[in-house]
Protein backbone atom coordinates (compact mmCIF):
# COMPACT_ATOMS: atom_id res chain seq x y z
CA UNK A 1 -196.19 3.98 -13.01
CA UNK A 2 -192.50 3.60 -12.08
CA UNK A 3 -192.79 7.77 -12.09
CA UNK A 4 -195.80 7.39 -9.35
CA UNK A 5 -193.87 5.01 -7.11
CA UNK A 6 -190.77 7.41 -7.03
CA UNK A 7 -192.97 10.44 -6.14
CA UNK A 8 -194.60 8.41 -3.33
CA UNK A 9 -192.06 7.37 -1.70
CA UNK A 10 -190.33 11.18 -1.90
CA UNK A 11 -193.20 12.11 -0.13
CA UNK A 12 -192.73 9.63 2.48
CA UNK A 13 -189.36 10.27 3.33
CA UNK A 14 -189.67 14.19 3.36
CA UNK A 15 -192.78 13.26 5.73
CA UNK A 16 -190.73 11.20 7.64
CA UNK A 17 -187.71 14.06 8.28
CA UNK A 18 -190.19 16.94 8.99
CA UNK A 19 -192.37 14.80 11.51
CA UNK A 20 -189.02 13.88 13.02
CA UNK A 21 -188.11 17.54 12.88
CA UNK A 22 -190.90 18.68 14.68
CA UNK A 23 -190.31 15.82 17.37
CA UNK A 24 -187.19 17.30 18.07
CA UNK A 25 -188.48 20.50 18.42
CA UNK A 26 -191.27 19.79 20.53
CA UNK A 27 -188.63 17.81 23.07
CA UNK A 28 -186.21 20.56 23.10
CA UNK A 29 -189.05 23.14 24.11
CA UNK A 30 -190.30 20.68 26.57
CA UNK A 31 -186.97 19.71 28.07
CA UNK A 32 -186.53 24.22 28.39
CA UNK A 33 -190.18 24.25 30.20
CA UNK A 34 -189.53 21.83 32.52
CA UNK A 35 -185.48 23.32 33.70
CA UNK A 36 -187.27 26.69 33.68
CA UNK A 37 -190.03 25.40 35.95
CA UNK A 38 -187.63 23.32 38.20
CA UNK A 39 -185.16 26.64 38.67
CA UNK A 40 -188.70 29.34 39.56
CA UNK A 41 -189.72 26.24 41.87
CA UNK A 42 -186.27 26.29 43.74
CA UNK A 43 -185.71 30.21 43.63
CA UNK A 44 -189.51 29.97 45.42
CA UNK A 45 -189.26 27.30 47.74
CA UNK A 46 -185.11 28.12 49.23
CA UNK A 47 -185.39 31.93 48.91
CA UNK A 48 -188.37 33.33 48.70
CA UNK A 49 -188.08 34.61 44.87
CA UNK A 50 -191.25 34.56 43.00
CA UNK A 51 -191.73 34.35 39.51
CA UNK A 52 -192.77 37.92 39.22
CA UNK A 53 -189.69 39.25 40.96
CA UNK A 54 -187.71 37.23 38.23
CA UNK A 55 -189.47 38.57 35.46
CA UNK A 56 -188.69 42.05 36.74
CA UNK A 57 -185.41 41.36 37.00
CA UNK A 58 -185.15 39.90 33.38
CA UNK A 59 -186.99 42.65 32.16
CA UNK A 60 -183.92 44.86 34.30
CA UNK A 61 -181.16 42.84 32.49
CA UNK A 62 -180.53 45.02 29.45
CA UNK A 63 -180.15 47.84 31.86
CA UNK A 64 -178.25 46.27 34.26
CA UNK A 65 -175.97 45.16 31.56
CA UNK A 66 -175.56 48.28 30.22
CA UNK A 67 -174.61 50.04 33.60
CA UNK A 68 -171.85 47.50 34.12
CA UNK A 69 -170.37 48.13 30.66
CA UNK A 70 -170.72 51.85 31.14
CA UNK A 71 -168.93 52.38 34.20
């Protein structure tokens, strides 16, 4: 029994540190989502960037980079 009891309450406390694990996670992602959404919105609304003219830019980034290394 006392073998039973240990095991249980092993599995508790590893259920305990991966649930809070993953509710870390999932506020860290949601915290990113919302500052990513908050910086398109402004680039939009005060000038005029869209999200796809971001995205081409980030897609330009390695290039760009590159370039200013280069020369």
């Amino acid at each position: 029994m006392p073998v039973d009891l240990i095991i249980v309450v092993a599995a508790l406390v590893v259920a305990w540190l991966v649930f809070s694990w993953l509710i870390q996670v999932v506020k860290a992602s949601m915290k990113t989502a919302i500052t990513v959404a908050v910086i398109v919105l402004i680039l939009q609304l005060f000038l005029g960037i869209g999200p796809q003219d971001l995205w081409e830019q980030i897609m330009r980034l390695p290039q760009t980079l590159y370039q200013l290394i280069a020369s």
